[in-house]
C-alpha atoms as a PDB file:
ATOM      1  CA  UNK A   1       2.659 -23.521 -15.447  1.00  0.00           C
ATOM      2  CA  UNK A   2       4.861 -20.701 -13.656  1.00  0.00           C
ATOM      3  CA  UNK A   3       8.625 -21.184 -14.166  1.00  0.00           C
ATOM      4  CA  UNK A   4      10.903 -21.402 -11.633  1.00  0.00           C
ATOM      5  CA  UNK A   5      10.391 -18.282  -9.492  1.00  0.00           C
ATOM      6  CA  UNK A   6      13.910 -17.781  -8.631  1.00  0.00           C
ATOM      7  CA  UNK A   7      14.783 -18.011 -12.357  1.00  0.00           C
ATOM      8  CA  UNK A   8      12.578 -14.685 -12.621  1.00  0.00           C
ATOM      9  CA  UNK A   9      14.389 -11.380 -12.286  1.00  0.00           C
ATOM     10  CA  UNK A  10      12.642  -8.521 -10.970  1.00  0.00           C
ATOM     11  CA  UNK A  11      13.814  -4.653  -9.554  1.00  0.00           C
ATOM     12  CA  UNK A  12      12.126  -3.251  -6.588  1.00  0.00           C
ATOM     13  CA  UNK A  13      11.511   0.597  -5.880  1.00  0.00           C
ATOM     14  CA  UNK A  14      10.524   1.228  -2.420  1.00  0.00           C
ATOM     15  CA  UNK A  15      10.113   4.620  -0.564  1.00  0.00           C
ATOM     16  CA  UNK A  16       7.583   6.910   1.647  1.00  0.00           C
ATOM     17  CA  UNK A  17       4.735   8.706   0.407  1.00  0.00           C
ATOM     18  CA  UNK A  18       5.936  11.662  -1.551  1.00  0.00           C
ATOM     19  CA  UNK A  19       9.692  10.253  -2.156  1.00  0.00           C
ATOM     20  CA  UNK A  20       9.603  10.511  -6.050  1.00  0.00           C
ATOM     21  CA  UNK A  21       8.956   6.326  -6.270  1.00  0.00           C
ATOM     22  CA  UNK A  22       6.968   7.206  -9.505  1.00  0.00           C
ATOM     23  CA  UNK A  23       9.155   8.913 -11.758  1.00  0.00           C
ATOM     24  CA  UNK A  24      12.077   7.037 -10.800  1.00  0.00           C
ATOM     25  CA  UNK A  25      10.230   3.561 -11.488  1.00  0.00           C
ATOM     26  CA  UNK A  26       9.421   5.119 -14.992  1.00  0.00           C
ATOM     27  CA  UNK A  27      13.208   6.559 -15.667  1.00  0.00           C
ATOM     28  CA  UNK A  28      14.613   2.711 -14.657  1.00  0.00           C
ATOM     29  CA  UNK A  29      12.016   1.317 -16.803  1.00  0.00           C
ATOM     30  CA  UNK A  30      13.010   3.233 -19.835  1.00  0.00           C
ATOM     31  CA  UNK A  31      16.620   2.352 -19.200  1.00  0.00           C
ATOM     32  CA  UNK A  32      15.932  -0.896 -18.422  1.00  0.00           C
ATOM     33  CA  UNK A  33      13.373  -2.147 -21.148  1.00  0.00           C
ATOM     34  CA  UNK A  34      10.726  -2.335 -18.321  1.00  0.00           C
ATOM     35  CA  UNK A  35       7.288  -2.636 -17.151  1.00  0.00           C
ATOM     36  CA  UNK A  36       5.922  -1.853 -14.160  1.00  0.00           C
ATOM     37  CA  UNK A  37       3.548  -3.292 -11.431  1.00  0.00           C
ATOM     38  CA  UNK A  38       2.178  -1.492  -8.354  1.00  0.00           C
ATOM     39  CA  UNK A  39       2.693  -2.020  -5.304  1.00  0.00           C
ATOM     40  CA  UNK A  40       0.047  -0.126  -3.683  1.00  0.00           C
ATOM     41  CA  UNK A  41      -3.502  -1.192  -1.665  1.00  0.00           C
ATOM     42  CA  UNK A  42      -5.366   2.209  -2.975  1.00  0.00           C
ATOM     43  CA  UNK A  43      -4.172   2.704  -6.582  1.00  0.00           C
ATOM     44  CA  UNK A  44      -5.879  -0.460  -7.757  1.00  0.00           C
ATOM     45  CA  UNK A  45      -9.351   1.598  -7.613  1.00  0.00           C
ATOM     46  CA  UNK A  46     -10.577   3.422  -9.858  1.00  0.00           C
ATOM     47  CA  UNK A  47     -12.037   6.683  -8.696  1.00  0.00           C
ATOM     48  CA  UNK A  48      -8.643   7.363  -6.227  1.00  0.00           C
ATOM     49  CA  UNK A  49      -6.728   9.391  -8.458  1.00  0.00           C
ATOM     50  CA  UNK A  50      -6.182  12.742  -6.645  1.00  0.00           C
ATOM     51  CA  UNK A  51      -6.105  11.304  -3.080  1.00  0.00           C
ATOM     52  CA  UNK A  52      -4.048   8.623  -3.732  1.00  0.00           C
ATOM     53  CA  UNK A  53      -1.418  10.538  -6.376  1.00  0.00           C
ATOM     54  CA  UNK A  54      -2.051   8.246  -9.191  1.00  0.00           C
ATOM     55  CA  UNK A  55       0.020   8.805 -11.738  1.00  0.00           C
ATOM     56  CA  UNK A  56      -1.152  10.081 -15.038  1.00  0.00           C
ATOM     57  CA  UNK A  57      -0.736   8.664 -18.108  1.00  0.00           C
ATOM     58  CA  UNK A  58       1.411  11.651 -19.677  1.00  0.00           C
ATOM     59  CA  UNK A  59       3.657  10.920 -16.596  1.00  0.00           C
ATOM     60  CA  UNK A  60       4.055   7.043 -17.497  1.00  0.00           C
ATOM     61  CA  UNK A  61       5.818   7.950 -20.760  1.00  0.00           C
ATOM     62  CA  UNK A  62       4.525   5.102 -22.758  1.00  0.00           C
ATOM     63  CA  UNK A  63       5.891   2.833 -20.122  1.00  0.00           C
ATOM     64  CA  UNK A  64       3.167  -0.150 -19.184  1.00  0.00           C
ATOM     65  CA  UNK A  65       1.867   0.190 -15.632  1.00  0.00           C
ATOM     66  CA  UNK A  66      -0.219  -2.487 -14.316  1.00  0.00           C
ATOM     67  CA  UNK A  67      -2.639  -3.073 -11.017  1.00  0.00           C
ATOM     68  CA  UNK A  68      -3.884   0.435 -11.521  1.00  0.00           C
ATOM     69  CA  UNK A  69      -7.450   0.829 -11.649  1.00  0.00           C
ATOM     70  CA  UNK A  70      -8.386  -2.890 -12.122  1.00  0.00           C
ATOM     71  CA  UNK A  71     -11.088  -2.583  -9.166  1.00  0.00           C
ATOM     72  CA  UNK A  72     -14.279  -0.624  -7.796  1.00  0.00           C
ATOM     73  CA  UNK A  73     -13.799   1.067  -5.187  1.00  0.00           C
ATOM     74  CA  UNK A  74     -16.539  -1.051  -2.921  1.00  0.00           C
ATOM     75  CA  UNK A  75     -14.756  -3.967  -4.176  1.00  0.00           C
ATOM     76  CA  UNK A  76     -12.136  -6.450  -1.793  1.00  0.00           C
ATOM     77  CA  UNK A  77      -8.438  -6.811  -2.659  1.00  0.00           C
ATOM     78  CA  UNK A  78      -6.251  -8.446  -0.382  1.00  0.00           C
ATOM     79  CA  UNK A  79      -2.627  -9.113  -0.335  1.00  0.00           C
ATOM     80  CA  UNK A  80      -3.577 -12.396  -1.107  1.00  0.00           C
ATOM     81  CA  UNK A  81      -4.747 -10.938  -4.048  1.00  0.00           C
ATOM     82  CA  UNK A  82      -1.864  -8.794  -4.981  1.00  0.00           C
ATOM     83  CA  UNK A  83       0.633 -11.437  -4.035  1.00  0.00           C
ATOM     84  CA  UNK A  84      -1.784 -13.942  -7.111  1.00  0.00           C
ATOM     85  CA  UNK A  85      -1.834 -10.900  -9.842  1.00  0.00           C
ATOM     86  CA  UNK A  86       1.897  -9.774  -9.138  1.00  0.00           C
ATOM     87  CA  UNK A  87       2.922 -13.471  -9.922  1.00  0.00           C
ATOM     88  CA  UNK A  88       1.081 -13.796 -12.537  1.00  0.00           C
ATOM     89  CA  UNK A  89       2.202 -10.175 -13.990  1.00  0.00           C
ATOM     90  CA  UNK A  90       5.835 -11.229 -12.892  1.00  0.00           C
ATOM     91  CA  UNK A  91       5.600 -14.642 -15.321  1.00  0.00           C
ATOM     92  CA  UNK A  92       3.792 -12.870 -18.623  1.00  0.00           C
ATOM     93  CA  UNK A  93       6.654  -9.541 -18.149  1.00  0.00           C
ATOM     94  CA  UNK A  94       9.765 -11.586 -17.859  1.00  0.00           C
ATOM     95  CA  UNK A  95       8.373 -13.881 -21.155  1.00  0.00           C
ATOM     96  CA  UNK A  96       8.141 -10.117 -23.030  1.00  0.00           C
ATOM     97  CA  UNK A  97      11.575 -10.278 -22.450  1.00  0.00           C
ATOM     98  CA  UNK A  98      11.365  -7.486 -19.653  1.00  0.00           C
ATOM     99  CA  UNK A  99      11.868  -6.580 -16.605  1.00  0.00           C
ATOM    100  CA  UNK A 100       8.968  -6.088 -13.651  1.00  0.00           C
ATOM    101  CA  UNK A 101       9.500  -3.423 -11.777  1.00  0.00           C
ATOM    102  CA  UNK A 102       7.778  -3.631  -8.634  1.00  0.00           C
ATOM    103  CA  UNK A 103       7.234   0.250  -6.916  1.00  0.00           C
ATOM    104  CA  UNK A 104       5.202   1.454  -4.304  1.00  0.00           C
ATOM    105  CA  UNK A 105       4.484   2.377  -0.774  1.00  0.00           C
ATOM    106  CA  UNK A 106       2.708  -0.776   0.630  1.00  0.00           C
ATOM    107  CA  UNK A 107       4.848  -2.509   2.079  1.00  0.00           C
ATOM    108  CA  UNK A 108       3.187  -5.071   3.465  1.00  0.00           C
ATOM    109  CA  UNK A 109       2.998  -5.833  -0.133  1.00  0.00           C
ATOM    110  CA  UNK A 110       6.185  -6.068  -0.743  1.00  0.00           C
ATOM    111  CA  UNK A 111       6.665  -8.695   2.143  1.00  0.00           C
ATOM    112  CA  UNK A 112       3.784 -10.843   1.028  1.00  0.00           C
ATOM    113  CA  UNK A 113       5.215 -11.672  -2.277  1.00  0.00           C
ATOM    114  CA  UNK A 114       8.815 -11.630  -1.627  1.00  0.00           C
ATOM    115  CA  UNK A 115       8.426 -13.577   1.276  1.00  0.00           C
ATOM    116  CA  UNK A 116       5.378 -15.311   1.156  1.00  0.00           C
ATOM    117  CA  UNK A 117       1.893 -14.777   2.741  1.00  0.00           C
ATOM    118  CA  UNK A 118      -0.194 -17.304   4.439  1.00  0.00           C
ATOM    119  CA  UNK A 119      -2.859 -19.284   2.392  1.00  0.00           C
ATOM    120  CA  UNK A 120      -5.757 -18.402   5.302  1.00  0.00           C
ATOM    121  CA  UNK A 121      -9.068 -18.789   3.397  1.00  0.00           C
ATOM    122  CA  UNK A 122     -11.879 -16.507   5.680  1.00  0.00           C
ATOM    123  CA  UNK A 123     -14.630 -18.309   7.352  1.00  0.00           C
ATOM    124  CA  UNK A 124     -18.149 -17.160   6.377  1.00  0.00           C
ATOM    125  CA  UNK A 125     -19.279 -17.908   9.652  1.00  0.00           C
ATOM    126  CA  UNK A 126     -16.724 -16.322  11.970  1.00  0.00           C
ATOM    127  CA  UNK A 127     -16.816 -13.458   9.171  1.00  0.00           C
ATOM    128  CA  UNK A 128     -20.284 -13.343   9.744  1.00  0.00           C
ATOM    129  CA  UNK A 129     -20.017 -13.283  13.978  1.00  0.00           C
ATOM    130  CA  UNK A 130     -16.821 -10.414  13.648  1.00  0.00           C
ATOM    131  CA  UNK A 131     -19.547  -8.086  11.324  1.00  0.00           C
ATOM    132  CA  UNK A 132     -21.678  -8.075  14.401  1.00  0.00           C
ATOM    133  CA  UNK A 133     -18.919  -6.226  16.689  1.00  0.00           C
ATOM    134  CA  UNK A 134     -18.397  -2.741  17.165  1.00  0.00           C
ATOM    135  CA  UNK A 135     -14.648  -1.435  15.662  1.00  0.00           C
ATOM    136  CA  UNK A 136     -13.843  -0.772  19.193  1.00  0.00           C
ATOM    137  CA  UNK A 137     -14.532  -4.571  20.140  1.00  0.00           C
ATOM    138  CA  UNK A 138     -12.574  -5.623  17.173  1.00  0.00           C
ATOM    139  CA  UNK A 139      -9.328  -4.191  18.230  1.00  0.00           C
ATOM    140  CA  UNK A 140      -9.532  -4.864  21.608  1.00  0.00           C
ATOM    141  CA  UNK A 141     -10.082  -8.738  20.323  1.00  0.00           C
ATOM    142  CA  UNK A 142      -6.954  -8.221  18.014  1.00  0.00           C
ATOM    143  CA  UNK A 143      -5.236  -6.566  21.097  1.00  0.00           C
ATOM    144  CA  UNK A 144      -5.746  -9.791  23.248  1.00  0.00           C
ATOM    145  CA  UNK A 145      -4.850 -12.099  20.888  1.00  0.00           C
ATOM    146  CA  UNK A 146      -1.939 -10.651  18.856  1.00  0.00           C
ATOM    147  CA  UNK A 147      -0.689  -7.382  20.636  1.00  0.00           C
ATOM    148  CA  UNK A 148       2.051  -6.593  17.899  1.00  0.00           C
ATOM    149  CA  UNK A 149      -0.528  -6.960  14.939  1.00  0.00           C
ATOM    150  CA  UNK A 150      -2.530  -4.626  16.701  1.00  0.00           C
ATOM    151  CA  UNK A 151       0.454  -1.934  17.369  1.00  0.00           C
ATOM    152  CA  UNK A 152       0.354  -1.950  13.558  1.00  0.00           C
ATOM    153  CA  UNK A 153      -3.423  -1.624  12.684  1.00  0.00           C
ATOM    154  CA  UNK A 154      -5.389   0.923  12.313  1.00  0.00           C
ATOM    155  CA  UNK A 155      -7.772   0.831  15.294  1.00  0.00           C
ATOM    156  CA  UNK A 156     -10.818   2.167  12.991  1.00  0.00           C
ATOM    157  CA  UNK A 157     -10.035   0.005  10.344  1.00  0.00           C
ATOM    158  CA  UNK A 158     -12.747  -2.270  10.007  1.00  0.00           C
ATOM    159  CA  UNK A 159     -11.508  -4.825   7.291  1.00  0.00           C
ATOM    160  CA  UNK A 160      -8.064  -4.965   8.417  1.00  0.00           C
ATOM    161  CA  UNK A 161      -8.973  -5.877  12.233  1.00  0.00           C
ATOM    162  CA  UNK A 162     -11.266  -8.602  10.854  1.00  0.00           C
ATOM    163  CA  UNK A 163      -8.412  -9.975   8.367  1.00  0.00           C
ATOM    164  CA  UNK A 164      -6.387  -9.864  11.777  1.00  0.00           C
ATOM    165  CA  UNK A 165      -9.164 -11.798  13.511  1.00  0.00           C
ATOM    166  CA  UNK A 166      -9.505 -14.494  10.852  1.00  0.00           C
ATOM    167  CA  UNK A 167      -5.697 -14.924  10.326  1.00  0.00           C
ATOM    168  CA  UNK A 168      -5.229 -15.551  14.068  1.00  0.00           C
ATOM    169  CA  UNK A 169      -8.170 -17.806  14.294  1.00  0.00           C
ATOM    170  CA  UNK A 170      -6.320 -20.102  11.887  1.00  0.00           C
ATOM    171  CA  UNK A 171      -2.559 -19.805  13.148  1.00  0.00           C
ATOM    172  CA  UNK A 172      -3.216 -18.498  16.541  1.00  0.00           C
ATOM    173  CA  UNK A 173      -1.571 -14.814  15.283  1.00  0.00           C
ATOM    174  CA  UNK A 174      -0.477 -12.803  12.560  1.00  0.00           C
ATOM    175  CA  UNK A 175       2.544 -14.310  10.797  1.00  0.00           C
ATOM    176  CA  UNK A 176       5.742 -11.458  11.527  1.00  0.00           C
ATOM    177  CA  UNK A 177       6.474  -9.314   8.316  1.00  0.00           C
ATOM    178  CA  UNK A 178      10.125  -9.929   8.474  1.00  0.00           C
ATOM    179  CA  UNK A 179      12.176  -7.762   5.652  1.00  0.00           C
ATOM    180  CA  UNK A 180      14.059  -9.137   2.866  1.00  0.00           C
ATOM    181  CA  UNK A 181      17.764  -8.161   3.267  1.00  0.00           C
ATOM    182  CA  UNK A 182      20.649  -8.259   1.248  1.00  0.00           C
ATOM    183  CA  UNK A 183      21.463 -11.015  -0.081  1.00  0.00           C
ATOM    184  CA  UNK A 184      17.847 -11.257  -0.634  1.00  0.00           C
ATOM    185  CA  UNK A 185      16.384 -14.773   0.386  1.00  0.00           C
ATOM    186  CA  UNK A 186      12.925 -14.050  -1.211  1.00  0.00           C
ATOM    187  CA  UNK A 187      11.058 -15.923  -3.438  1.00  0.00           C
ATOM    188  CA  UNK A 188      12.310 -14.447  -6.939  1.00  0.00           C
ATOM    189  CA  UNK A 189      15.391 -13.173  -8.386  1.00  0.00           C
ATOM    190  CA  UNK A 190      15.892  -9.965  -6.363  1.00  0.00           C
ATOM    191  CA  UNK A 191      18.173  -7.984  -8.563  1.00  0.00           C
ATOM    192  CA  UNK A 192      18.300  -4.505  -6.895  1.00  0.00           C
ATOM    193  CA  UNK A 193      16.610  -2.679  -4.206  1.00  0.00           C
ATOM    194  CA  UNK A 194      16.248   0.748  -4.654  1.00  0.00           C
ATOM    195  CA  UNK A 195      15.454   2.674  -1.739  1.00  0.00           C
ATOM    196  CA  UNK A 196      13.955   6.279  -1.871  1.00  0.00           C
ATOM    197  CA  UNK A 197      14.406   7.710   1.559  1.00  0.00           C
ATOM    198  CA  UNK A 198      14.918  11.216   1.484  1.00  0.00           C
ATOM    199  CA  UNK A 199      15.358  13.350   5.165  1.00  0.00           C
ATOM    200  CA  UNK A 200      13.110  14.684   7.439  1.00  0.00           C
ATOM    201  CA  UNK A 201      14.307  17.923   6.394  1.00  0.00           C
ATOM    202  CA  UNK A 202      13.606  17.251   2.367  1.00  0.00           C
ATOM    203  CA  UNK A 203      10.604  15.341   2.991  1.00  0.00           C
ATOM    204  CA  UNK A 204       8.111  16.834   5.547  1.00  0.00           C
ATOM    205  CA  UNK A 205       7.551  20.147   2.518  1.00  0.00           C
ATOM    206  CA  UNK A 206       7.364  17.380  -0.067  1.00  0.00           C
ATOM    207  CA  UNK A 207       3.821  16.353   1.506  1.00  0.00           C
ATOM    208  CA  UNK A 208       2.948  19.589   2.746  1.00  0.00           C
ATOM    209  CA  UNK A 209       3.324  20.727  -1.005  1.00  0.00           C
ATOM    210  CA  UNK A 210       1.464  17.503  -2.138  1.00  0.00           C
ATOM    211  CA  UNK A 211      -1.362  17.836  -0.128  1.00  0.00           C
ATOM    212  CA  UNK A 212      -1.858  21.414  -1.186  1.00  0.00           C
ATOM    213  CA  UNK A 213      -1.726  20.790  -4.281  1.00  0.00           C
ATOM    214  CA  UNK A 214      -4.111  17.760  -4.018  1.00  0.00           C
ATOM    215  CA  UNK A 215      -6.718  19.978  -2.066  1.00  0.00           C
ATOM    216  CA  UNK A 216      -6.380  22.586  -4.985  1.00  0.00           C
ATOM    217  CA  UNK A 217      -6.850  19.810  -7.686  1.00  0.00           C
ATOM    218  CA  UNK A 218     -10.523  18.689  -6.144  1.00  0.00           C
ATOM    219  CA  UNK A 219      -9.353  16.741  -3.435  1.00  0.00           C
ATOM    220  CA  UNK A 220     -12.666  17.306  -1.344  1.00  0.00           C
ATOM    221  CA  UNK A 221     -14.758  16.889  -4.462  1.00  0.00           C
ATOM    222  CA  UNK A 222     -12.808  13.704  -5.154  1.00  0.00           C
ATOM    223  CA  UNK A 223     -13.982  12.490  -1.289  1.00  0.00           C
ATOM    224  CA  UNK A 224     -17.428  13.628  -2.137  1.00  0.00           C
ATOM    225  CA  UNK A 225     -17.951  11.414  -4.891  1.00  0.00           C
ATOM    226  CA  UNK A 226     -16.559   8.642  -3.307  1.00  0.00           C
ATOM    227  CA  UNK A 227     -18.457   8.712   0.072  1.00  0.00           C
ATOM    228  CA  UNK A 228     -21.787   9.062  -2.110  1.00  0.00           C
ATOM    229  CA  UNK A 229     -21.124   5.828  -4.230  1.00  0.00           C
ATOM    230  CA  UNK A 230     -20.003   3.741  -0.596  1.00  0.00           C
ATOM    231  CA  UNK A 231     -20.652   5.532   2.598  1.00  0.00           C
ATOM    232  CA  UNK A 232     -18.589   6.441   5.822  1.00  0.00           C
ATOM    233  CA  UNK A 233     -17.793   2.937   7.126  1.00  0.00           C
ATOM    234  CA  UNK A 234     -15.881   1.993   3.499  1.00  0.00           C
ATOM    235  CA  UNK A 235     -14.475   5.763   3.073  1.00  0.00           C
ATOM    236  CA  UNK A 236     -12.381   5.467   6.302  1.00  0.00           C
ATOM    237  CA  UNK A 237     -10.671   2.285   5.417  1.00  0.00           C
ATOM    238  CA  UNK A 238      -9.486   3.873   1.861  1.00  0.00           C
ATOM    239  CA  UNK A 239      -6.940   5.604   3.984  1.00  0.00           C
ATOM    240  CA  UNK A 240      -6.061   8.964   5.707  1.00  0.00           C
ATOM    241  CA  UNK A 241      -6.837  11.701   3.202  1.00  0.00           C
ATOM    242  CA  UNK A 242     -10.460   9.796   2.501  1.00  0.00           C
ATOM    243  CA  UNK A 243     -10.754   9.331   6.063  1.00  0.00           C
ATOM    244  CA  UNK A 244      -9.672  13.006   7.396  1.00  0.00           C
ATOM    245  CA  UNK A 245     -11.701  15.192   4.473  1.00  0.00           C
ATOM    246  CA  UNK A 246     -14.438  12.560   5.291  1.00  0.00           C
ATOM    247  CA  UNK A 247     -14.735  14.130   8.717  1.00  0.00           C
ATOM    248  CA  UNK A 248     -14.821  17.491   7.386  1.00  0.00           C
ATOM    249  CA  UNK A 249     -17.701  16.243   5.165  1.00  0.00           C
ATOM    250  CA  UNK A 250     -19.407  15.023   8.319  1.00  0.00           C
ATOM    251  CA  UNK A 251     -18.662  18.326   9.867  1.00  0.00           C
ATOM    252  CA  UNK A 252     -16.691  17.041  12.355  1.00  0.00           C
ATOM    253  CA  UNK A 253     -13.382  19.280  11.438  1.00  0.00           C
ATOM    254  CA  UNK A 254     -13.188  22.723   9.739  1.00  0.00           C
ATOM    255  CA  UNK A 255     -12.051  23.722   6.568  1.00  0.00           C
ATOM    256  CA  UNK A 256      -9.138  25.387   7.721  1.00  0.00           C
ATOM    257  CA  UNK A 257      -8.687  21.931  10.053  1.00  0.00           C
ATOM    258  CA  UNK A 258      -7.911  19.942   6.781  1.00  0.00           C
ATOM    259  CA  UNK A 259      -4.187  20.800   5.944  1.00  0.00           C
ATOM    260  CA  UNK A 260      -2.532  20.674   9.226  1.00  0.00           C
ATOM    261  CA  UNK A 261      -4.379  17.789   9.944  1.00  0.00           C
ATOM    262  CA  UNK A 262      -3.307  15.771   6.360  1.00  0.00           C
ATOM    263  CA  UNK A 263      -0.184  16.549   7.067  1.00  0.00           C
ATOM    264  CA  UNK A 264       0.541  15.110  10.690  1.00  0.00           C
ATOM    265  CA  UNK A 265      -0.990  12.012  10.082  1.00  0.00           C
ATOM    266  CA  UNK A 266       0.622  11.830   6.523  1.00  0.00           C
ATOM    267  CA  UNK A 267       3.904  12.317   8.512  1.00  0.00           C
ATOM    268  CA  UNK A 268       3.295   9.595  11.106  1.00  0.00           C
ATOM    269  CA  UNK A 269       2.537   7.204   8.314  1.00  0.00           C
ATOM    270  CA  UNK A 270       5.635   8.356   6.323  1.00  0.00           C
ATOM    271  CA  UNK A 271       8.097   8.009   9.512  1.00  0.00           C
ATOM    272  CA  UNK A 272       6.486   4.354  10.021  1.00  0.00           C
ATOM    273  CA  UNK A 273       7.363   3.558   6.296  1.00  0.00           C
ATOM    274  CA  UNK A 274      10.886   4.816   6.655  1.00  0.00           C
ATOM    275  CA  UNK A 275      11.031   2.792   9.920  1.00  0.00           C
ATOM    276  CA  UNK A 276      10.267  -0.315   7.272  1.00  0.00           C
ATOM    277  CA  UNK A 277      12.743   1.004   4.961  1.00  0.00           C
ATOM    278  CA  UNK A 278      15.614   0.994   7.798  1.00  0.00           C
ATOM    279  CA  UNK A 279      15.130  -2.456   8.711  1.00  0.00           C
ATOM    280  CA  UNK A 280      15.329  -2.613   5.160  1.00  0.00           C
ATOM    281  CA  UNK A 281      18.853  -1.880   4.724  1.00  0.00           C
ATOM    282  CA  UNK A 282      20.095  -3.817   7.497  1.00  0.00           C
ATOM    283  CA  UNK A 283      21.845  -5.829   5.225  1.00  0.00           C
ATOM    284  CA  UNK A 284      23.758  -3.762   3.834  1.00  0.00           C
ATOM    285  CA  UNK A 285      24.176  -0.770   1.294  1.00  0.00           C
ATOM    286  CA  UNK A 286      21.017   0.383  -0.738  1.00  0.00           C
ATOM    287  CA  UNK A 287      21.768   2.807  -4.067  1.00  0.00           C
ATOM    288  CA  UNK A 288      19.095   5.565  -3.846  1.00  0.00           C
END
């Protein structure tokens, strides 16, 4: 039986996409006799390595990393998922006599198991009736019923809009992912925040010199394999990059179409995790 969650102490390490969230987690986790769990909806496959930055085991420095690669990649996993194996990771680390570490970029993560998500079990039948709709029907359903859950959807995002759909079939809308804030009413021991949030200035080259590099490392290739093993549908939920060099696959976009196009909608979705991260420190100061 789980201990008393509040009597378990954990460090979070939150950030945007190419912040440095990785090697920091790693340096704190050396000095802190740590292990760490992910917090991220894409690293759990296996198979997104280069398009989701995974980090290599030379770069984990003997540190213990879990929820990497514990999935297929046409497997589910759901924040209610995440929110079961972080608890459970949280209990078996802190009885090592160490410290989880929780770091990563989903945030919605982060506010499912520090403040709770909603037990909402899907219904094969209205599972069954949503599969039948066009994405285009989907949202506009998720639009009428719950306007600010669909503000933060992905329109083309198939599983998410049908999540939506279920959740506000059972509570009449998607529950509001309030932040924790200092002095961190959440359901554990919140010892420290660390926030990564470097400037616009120091951040936009950052992904501009991550994508290149990921595009030089096999990138397309990478998209290649995955599209054969689960088709077009599946590829464009497993985020932007598999979603954007998916297109170019489709030959839809160029070649030449595929950097400056990473890199704006990388951008967007980095300015709407520092827009989490602000509300963030609301409560007060945040060491970087």
């Amino acid at each position: 039986m789980m201990r008393n969650a509040k009597s378990l102490k954990i460090l979070c390490i939150a950030g945007p996409t190419a912040s440095g969230k990785s090697p920091r987690a790693v340096e704190e986790a050396l000095l802190r006799e740590g292990e760490i769990i992910s917090v991220d909806s894409r690293q759990v496959y296996r198979g997104l390595d280069i398009g989701t930055e995974k980090i290599t085991t030379e770069e984990m420095r003997d540190v213990p990393h879990h929820l990497i690669d514990i999935r297929e990649v046409h497997e589910p996993y759901s924040a209610g998922d995440f929110v079961a194996d972080a608890t459970r990771l949280i209990e078996e680390i802190s009885a090592r006599g160490k410290l989880p570490i929780l770091v990563g970029g989903t945030h919605f993560y982060f506010d499912a198991l520090l403040l709770g998500l909603p037990a909402v079990e899907g219904d094969p039948m209205l599972r069954a009736e949503l599969e039948k709709l066009s994405t285009e029907e989907l949202f506009a359903r998720v639009r009428s019923a719950d306007a600010r859950r669909a503000s933060e959807l992905d329109p083309k995002n198939r599983r998410r809009l049908i999540r939506a759909l279920e959740i506000i079939a059972s509570l009449g809308s998607v529950p509001s992912r309030a932040v924790p804030t200092p002095p961190f009413g959440t359901r554990f021991n919140l010892v420290e925040w660390i926030v990564i949030d470097p400037s616009r200035e120091e951040l936009r080259p950052r992904i501009d010199a991550r994508l290149e590099a990921a595009l030089a490392r096999g990138l397309v290739d990478e998209v290649r394999r995955v599209r054969e093993q689960v088709g077009d549908a599946r590829l464009n939920e497993l985020g932007l990059e598999y979603k954007i060099v998916g297109e170019y696959l489709r030959n839809e976009r160029s070649e030449e179409s595929l950097l400056p196009a990473l890199s704006s909608k990388l951008w967007q979705y980095a300015r709407r995790q520092k827009a989490w991260l602000r509300k963030l420190q609301l409560g007060g100061p945040t060491p970087k």
